[in-house]
Protein backbone atom coordinates (compact mmCIF):
# COMPACT_ATOMS: atom_id res chain seq x y z
CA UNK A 1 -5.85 -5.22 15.24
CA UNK A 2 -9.38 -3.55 14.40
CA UNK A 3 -10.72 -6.26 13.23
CA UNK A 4 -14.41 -7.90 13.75
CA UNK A 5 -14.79 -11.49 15.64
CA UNK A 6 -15.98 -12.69 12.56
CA UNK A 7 -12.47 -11.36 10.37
CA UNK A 8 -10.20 -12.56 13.24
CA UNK A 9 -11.99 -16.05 12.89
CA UNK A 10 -11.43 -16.40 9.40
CA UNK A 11 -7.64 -15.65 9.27
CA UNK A 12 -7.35 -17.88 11.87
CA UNK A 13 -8.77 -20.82 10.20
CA UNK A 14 -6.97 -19.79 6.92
CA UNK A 15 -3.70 -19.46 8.86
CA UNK A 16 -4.40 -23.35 10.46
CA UNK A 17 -5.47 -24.60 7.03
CA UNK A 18 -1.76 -23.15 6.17
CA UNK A 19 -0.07 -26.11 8.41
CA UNK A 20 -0.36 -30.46 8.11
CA UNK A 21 -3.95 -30.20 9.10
CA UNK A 22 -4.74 -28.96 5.67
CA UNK A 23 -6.38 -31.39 3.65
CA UNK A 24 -3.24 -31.54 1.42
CA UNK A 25 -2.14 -35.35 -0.64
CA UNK A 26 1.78 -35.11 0.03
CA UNK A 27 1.61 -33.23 3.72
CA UNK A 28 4.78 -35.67 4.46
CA UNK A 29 6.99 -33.88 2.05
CA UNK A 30 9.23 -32.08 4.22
CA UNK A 31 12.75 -32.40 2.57
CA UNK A 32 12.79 -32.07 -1.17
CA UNK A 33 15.98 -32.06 -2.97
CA UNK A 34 16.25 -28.79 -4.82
CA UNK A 35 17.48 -27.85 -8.25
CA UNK A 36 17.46 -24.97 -7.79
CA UNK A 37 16.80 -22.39 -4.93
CA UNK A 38 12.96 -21.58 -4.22
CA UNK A 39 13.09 -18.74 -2.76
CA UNK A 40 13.66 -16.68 -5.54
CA UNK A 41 11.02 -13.69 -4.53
CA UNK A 42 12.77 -13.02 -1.17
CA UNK A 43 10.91 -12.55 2.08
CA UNK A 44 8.82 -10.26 3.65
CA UNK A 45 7.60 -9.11 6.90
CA UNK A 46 4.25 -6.68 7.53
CA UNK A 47 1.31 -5.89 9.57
CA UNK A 48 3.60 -4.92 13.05
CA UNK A 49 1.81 -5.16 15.88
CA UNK A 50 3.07 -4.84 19.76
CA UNK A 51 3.32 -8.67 20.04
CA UNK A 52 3.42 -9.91 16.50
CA UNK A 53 4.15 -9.34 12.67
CA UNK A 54 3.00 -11.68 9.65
CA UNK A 55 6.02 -13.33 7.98
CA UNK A 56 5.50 -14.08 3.87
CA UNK A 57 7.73 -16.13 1.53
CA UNK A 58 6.66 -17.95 -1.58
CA UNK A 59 8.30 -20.99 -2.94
CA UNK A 60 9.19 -20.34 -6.80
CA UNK A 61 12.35 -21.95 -8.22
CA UNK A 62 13.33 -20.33 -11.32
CA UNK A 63 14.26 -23.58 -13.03
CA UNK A 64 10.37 -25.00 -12.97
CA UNK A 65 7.87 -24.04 -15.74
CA UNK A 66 4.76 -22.85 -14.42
CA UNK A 67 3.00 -26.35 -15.28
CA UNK A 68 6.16 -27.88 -13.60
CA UNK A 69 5.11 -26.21 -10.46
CA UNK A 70 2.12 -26.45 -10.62
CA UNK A 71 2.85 -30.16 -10.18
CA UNK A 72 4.91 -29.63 -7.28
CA UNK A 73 3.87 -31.96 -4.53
CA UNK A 74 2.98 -30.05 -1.23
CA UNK A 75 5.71 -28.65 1.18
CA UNK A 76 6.87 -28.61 4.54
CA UNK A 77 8.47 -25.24 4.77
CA UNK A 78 10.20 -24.45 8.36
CA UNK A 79 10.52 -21.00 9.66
CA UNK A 80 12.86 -19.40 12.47
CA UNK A 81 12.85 -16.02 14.06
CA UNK A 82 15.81 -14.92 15.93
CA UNK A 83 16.42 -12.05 18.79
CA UNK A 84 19.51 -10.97 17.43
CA UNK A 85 20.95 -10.34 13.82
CA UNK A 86 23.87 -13.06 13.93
CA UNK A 87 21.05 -15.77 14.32
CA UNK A 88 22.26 -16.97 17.72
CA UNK A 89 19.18 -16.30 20.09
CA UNK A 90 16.54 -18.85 18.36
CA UNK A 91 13.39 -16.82 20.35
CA UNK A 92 10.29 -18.91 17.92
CA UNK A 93 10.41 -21.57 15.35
CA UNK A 94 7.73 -23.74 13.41
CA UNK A 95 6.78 -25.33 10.31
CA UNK A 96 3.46 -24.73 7.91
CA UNK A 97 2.55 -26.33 4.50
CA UNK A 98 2.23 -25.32 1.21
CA UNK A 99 0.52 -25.91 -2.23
CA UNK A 100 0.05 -25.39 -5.23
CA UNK A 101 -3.64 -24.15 -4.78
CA UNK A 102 -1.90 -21.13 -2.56
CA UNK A 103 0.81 -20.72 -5.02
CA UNK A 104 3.60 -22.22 -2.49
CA UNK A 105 2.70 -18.84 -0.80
CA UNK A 106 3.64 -19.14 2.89
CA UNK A 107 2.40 -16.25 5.58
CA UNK A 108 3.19 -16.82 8.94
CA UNK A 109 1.27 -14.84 11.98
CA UNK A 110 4.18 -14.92 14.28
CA UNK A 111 2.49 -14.12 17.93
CA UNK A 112 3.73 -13.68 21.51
CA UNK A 113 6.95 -11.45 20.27
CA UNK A 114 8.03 -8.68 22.32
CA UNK A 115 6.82 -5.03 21.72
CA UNK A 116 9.26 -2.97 19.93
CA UNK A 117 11.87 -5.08 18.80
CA UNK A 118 13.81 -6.14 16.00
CA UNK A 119 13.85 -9.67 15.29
CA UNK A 120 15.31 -11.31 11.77
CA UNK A 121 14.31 -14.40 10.07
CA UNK A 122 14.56 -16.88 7.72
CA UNK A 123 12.78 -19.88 5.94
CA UNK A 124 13.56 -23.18 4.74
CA UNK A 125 12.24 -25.93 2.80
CA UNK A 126 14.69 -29.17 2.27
CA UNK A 127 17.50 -28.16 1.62
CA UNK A 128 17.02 -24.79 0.74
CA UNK A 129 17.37 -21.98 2.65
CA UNK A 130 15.89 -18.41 2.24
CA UNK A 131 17.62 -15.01 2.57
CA UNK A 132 17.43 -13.41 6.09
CA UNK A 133 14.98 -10.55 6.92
CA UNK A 134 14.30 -8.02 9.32
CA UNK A 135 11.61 -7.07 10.77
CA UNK A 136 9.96 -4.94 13.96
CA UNK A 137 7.58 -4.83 16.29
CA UNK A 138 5.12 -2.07 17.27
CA UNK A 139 5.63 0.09 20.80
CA UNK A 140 3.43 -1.43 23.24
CA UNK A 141 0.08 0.72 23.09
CA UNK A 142 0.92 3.19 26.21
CA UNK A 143 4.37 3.89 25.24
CA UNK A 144 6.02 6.71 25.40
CA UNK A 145 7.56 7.02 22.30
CA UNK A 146 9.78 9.69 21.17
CA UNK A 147 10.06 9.23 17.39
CA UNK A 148 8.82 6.94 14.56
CA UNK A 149 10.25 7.08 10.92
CA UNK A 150 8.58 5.73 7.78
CA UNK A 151 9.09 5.67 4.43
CA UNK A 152 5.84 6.66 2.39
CA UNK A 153 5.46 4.91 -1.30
CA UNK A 154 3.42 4.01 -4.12
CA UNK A 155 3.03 3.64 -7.71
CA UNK A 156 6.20 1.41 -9.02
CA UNK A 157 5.82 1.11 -13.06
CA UNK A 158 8.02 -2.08 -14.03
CA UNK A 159 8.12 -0.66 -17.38
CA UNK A 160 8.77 2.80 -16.24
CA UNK A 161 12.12 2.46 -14.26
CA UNK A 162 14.12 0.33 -12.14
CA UNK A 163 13.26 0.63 -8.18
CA UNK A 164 16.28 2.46 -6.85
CA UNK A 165 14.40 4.18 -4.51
CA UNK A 166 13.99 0.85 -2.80
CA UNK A 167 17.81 0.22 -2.80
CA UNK A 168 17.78 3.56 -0.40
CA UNK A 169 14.88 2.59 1.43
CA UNK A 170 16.66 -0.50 2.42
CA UNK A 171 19.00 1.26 3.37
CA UNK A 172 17.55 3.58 5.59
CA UNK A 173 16.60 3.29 9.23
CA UNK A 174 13.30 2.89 9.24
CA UNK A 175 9.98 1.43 11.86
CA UNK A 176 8.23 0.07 8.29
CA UNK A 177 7.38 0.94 5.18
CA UNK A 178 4.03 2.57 4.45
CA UNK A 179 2.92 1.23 0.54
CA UNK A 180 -0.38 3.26 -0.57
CA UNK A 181 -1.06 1.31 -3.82
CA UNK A 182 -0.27 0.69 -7.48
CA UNK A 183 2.42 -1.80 -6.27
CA UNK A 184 1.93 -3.85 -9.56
CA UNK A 185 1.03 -2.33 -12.89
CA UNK A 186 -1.45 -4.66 -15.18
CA UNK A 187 -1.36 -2.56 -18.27
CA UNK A 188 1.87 -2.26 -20.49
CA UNK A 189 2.97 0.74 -22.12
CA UNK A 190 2.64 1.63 -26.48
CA UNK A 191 5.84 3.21 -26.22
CA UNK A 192 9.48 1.46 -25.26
CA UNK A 193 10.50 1.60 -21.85
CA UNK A 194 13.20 0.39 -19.02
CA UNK A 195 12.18 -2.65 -19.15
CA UNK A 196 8.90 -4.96 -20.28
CA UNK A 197 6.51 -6.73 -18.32
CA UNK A 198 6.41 -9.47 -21.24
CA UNK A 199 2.86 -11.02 -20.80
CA UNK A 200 -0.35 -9.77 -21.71
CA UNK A 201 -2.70 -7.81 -19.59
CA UNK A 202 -3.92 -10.49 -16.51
CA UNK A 203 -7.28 -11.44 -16.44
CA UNK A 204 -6.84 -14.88 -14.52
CA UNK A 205 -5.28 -16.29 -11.24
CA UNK A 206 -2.45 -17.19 -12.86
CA UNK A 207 -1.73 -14.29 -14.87
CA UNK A 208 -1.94 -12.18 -12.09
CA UNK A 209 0.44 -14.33 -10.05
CA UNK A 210 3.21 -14.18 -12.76
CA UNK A 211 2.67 -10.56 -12.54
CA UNK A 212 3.73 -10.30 -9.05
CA UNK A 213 6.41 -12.86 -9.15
CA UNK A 214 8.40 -10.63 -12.04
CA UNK A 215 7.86 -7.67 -9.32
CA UNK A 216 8.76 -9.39 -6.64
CA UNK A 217 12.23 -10.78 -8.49
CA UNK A 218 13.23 -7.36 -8.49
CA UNK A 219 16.52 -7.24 -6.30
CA UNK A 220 15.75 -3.76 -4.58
CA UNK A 221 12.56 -4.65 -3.84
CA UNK A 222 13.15 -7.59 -2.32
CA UNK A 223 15.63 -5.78 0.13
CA UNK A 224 13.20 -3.37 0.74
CA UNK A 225 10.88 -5.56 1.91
CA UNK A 226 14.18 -8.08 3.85
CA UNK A 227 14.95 -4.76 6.06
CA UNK A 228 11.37 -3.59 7.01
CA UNK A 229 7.86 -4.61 7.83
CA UNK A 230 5.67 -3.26 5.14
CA UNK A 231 2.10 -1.77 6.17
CA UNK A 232 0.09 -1.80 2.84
CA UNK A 233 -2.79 -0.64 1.00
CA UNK A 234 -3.77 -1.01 -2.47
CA UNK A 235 -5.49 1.33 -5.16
CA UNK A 236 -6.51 0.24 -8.90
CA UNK A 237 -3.26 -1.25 -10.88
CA UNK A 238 -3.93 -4.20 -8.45
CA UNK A 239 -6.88 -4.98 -10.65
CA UNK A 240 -7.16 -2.73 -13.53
CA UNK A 241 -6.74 1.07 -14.06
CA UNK A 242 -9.93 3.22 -12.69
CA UNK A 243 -11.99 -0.23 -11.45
CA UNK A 244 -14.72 1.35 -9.37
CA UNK A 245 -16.60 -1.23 -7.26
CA UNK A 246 -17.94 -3.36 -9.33
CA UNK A 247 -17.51 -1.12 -12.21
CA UNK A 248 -14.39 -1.56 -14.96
CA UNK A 249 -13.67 0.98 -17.60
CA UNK A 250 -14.76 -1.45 -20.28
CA UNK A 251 -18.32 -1.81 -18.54
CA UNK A 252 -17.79 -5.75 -18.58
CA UNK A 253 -20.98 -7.58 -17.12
CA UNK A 254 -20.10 -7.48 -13.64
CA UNK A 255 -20.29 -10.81 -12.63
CA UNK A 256 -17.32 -11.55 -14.77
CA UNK A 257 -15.18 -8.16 -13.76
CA UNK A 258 -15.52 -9.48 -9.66
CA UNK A 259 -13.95 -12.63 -11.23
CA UNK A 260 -11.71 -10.78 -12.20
CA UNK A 261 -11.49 -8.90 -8.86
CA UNK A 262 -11.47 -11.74 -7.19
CA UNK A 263 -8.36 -13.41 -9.04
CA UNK A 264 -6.55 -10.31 -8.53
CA UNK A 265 -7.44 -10.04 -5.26
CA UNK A 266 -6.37 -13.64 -4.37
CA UNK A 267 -3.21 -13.02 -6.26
CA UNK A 268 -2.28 -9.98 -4.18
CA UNK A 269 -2.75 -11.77 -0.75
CA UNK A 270 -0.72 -14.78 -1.97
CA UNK A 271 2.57 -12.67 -2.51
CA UNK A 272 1.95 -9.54 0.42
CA UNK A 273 2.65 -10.03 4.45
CA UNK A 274 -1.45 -10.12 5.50
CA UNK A 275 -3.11 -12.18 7.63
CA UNK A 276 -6.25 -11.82 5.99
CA UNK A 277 -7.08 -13.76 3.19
CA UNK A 278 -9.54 -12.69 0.46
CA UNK A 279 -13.06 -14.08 0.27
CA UNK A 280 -14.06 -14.32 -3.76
CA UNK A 281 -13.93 -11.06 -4.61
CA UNK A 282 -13.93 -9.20 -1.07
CA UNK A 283 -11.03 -8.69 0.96
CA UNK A 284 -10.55 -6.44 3.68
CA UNK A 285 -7.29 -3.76 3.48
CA UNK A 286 -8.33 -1.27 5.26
CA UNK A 287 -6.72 -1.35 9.13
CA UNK A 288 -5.29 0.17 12.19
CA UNK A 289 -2.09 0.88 13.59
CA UNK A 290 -0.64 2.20 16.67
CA UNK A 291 2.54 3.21 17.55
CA UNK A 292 2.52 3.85 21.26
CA UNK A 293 0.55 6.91 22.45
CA UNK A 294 2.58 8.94 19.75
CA UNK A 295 0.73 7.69 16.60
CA UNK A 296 -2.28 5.69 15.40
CA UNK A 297 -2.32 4.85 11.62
CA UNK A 298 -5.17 3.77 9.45
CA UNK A 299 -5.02 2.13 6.15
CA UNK A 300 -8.12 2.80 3.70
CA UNK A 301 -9.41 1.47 0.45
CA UNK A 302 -10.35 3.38 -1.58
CA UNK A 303 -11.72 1.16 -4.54
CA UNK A 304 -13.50 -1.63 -3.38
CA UNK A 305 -16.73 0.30 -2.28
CA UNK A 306 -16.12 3.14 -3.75
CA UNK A 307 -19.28 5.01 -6.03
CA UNK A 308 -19.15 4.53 -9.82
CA UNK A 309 -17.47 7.78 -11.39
CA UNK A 310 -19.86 10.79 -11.64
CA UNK A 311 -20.81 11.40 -15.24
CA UNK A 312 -19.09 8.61 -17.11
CA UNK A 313 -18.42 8.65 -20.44
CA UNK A 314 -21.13 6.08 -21.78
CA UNK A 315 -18.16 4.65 -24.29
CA UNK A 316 -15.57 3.43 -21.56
CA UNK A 317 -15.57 4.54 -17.73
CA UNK A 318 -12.03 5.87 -16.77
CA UNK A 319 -11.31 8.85 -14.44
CA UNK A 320 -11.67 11.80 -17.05
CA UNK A 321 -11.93 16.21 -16.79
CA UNK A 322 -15.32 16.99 -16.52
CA UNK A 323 -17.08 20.48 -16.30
CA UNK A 324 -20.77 20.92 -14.98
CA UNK A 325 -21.33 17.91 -13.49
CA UNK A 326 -24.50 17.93 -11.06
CA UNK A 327 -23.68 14.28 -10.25
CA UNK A 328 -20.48 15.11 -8.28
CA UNK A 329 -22.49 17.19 -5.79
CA UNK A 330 -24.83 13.95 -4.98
CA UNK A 331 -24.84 13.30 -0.86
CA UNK A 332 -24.85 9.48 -1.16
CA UNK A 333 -21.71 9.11 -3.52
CA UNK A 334 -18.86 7.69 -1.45
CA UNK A 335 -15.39 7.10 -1.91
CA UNK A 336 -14.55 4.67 0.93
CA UNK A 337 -18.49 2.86 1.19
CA UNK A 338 -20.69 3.58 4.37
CA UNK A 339 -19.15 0.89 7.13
CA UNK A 340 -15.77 2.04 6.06
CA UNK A 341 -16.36 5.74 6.24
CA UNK A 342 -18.02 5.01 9.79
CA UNK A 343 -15.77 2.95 11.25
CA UNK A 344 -12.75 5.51 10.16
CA UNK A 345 -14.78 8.87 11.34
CA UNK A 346 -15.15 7.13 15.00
CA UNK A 347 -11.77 6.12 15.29
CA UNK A 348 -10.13 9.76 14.08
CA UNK A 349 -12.42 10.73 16.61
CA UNK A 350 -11.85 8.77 20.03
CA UNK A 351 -8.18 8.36 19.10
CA UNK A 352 -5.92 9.40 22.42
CA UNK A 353 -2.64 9.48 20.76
CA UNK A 354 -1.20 12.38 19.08
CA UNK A 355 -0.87 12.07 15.85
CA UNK A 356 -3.19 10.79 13.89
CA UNK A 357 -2.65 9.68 10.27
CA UNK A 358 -4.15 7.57 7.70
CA UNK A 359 -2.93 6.20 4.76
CA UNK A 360 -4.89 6.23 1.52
CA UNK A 361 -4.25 5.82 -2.60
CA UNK A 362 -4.71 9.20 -3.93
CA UNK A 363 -4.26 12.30 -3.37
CA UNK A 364 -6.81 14.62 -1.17
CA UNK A 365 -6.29 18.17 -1.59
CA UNK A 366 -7.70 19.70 -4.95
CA UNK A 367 -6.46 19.79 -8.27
CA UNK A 368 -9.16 20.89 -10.32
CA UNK A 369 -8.38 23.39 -13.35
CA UNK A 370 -10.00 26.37 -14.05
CA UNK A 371 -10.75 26.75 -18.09
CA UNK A 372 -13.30 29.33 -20.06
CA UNK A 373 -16.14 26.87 -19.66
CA UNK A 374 -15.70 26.74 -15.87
CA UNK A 375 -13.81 24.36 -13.47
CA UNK A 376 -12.65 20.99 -14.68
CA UNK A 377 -12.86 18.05 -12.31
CA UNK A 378 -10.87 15.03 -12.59
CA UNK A 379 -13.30 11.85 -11.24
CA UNK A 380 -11.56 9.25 -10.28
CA UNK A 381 -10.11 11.34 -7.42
CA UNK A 382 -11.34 12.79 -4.53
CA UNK A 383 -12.36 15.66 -6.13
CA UNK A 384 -14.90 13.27 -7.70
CA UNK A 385 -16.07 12.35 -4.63
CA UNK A 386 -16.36 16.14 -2.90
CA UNK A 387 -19.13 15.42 -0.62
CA UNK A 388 -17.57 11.92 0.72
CA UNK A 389 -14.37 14.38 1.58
CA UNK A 390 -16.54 17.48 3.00
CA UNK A 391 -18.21 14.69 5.43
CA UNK A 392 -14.71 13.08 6.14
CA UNK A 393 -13.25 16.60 7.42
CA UNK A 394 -16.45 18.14 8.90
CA UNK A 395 -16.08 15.39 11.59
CA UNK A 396 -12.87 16.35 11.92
CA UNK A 397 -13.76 19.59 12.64
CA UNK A 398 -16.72 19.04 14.57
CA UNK A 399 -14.97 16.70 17.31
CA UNK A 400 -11.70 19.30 17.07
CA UNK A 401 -9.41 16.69 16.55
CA UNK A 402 -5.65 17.63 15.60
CA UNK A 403 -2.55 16.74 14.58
CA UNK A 404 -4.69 15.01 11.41
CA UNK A 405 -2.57 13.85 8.62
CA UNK A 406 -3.37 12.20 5.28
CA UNK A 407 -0.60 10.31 3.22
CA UNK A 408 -1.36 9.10 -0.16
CA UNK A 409 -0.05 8.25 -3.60
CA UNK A 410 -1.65 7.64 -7.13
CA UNK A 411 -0.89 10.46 -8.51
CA UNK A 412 2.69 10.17 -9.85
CA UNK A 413 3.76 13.86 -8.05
CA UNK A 414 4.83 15.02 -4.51
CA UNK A 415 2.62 17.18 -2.35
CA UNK A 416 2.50 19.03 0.01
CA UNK A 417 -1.05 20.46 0.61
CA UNK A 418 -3.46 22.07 3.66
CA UNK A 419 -7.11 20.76 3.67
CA UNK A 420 -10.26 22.46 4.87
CA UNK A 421 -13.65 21.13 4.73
CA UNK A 422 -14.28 23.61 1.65
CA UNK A 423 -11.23 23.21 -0.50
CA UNK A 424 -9.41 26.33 -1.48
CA UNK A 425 -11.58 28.63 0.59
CA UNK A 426 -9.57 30.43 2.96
CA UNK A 427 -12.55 31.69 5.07
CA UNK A 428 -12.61 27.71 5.78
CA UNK A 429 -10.06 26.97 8.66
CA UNK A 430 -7.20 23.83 7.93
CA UNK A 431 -8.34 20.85 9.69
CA UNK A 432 -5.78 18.33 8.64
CA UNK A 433 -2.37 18.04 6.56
CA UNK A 434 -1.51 16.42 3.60
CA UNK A 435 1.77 14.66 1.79
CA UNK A 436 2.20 12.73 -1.44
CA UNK A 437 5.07 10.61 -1.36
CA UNK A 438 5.76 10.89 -5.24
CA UNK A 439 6.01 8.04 -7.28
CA UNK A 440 8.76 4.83 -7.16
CA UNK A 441 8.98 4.74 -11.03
CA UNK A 442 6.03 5.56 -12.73
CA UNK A 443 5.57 8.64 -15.22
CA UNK A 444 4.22 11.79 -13.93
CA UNK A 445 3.35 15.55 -15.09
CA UNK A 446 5.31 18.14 -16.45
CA UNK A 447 6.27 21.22 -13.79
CA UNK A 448 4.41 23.43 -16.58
CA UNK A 449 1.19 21.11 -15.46
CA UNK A 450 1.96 21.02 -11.60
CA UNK A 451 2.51 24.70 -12.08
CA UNK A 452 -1.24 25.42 -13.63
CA UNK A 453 -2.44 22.88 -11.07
CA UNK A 454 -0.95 24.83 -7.58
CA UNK A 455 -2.30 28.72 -9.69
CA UNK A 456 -5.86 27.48 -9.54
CA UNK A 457 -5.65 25.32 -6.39
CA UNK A 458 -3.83 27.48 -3.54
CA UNK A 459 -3.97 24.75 -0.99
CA UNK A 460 -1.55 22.85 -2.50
CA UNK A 461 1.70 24.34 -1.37
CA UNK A 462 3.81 22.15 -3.36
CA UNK A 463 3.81 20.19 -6.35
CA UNK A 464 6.58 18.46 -8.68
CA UNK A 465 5.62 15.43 -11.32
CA UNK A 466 8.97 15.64 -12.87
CA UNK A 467 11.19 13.46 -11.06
CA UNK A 468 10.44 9.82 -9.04
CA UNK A 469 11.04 8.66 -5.51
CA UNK A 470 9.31 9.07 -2.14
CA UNK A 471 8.40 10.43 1.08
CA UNK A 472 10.77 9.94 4.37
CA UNK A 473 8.61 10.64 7.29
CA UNK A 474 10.04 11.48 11.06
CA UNK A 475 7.35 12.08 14.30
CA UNK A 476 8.28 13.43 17.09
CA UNK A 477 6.08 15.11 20.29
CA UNK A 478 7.04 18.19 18.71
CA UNK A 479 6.31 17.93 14.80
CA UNK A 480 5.93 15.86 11.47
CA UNK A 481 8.65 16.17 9.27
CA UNK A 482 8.56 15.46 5.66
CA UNK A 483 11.73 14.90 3.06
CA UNK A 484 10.94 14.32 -0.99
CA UNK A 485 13.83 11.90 -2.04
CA UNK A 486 13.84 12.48 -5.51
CA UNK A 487 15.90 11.54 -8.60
CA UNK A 488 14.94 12.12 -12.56
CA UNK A 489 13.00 10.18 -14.76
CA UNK A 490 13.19 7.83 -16.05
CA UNK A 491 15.04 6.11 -13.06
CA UNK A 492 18.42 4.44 -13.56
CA UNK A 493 19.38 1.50 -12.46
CA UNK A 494 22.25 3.12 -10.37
CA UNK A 495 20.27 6.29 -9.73
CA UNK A 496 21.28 8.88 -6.96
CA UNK A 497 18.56 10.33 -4.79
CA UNK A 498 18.47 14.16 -3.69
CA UNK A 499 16.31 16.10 -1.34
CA UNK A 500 13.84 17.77 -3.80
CA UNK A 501 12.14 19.73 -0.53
CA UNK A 502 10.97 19.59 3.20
CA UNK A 503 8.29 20.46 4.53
CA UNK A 504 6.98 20.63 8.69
CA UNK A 505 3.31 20.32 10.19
CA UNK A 506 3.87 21.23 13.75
CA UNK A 507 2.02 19.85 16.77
CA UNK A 508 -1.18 21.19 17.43
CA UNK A 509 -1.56 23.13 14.24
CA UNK A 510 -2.41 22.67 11.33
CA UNK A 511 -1.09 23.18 7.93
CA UNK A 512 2.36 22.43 6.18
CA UNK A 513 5.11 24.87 6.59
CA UNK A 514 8.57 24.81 4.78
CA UNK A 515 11.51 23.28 6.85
């Protein structure tokens, strides 16, 4: 894990301050009587490593008010892991409490597990008893691994469809889940929908944690989560649409928007399978992955020190088109802040394994529309940010590193796209790759839109807003492979997923190519 002393330390204590040594009042009760089941948001598994995953639960009994549970004494919740899917080989057990101050949240660092193996578990509090997931560990870091299959996601509207595309997730077999962001909306739509969040926008703790339990009681996404480990990222739906830093599109003082942040923040750790608990309003997301010497995967954030957005409309601050804007070509803006952007360039460029991908909330390639006036940029993308990318993949270039590809989401569209360090110049070689694994329910553009976008943007080989889904992702020695599982929109409740297109990068060059 490529994390600091100082990081490591922390989620260590948090994780201790998790069990009886926390100063909790009712650490002795172990074996409530139930009315009715707690474990109503499922379980989850996330952050695989060689020799250990984090395990997450949260104890929420649908027949409890939130003032009810709020008054819940503390809990003695009791977890088990198992080498084998009938529960027979008992391989690590344990207990760790729970209160009301961590939402009866429960994240378990489960260490000393073997590398690359599935284990399944389950929790238990009284006489309750959770559902059984599955989870799996990493290769061991000098393995020689032949293939490694994800799915990539983002962007799941609760108002905009049901989560299907998790039903086939679940069902797929899969190493984990990469989530890129948007994985709880706080905004509600004008217009009817599916389905309706039923609250008002969060602004508080507990707001924000009854926004994620009425995700997380979603039955497809809880199996989702029950059959893989999830490696996760967020972008700005977490905390409010087009936050920048410190920055909201309302321009509140910011002292009270990192509130803000920082309930969101706290709110997103308590119900996701991290080890790494927010401080205030600073958490860290972005991380490493390997996957023996055939992979290494980082995770970026790409809000949290992020610039403001270049020329911002003086009325409200939200990504918007804008033409003739000398701010965008300012050196010092940055999209992922300066220790991020460091740390990320030296790892791309003393990885040893072969393919090297990172995971981020937007998409990369350009989209930028040519009009009379000249060419519209959108700024709360990377295009807004054009020198922070130029940087990224000039060091890419400059330390001739291959087999480079970026993964994102935000965007409500799948991509396919090549990326240079001068975007759509074709004297500048392709340094790197690009997919967008569509959206899991939320509205995108029309094909008239994705069609203007790809005529004044040739790098981006593909482009289709008009249907939902994501991205299944196969690695071998040889090649990436990419499939768009698609179905229309709005998505169904029993919707049927298609392949809407594949696409190849092959090893050692770079570029997509049609499969």
């Amino acid at each position: 894990m490529n994390l600091s002393r100082r990081d490591l330390n922390r989620a260590a204590l948090w994780l201790a301050l998790a069990g009886c040594a926390a100063p909790l009042a009712a650490c002795a009760q172990a074996a409530p009587r139930w009315r009715s089941n707690p474990f109503t948001l499922g379980v989850a598994s996330g952050q695989p490593r060689p020799d250990s995953v984090v395990l997450w639960t949260r104890l929420m009994p649908d027949a409890e008010d939130e003032s009810a549970r709020n008054a819940m004494p503390a809990c003695t919740v009791r977890y088990e892991i198992y080498g084998d899917a009938a529960l027979q080989r008992l391989v690590m057990q344990g207990e760790v409490v729970t209160d009301a101050s961590r939402a009866f949240s429960v994240h378990v660092h489960a260490q000393g597990l073997a590398p690359q193996r599935d284990y399944w578990y389950r929790f238990s509090c009284g006489d309750a008893q959770s559902p059984v997931g599955r989870t799996r560990t990493a290769p061991a870091p000098d393995a020689d691994v032949r293939r490694l299959r994800f799915a990539l996601a983002s962007c799941q509207n609760y108002e905009h469809g049901f989560y299907a595309a998790h039903r086939e997730i679940a069902g797929r077999e899969l190493d984990f889940v990469l989530f890129v962001g948007d994985y709880i909306y706080e905004g509600s739509s004008t217009a009817p929908e599916m389905r309706r969040h039923g609250a008002p926008i969060p602004h508080t703790l507990g707001a924000y944690r009854e926004r994620h339990a009425l995700y997380k009681r979603d039955a497809d996404l809880q199996a989702a989560h029950a059959a893989h480990p999830w490696i996760l990222t967020w972008d700005d739906h977490e905390v409010v649409n087009d936050y920048a830093d410190d920055r909201d599109p309302a321009y509140t003082e910011p002292a009270l928007f990192l509130a803000r942040r920082a309930a969101a923040y706290r709110a997103y750790f308590e119900h996701m399978p991290l080890a790494l608990p927010p401080q205030g309003a600073a958490m860290r997301i972005h991380d490493r992955y390997a996957w023996g010497r055939l992979a290494e995967l980082w995770t970026l954030d790409c809000r949290q020190y992020r610039s403001h957005h270049a020329c911002a409309d003086p009325a409200r601050d939200s990504g918007r088109g804008v033409i003739g804007c000398a701010e965008l070509a300012d050196p010092a803006r940055t999209m992922l802040g300066a220790e991020q952007s460091q740390w990320f360039a030296q790892g791309l460029a003393g990885s040893r394994r072969q393919w090297k991908l990172f995971g981020q909330s937007t998409q990369m390639s350009p989209t930028g529309l040519e009009t009379p006036q000249g060419r519209q940029t959108w700024t709360d993308g990377w295009d807004g940010y054009p020198e922070a990318r130029r940087r990224l993949f000039q060091g890419v270039a400059d330390a001739g590193v291959k087999d480079v590809v970026a993964l994102g989401g935000d965007v409500h569209r799948y991509v396919a796209a090549n990326l240079r360090v001068q975007p759509n110049d074709p004297g500048s070689p392709v340094v790197a790759s690009e997919f967008v694994g569509g959206s899991i329910s939320s509205r995108g553009a029309s094909q008239a839109a994705m069609a203007r976008m790809r005529r004044d943007n040739p790098d981006v080989v593909h482009a289709r807003g008009d249907e939902r889904g994501y991205a299944l992702m196969e690695l071998t020695p040889e090649a990436m492979q990419c499939e768009f599982r698609a179905t229309a929109y709005p998505v169904a409740s029993d919707a049927s997923f298609h392949t809407q297109a594949r696409f190849a990068v092959e090893a050692g060059l770079a570029g997509v190519l049609p499969a």
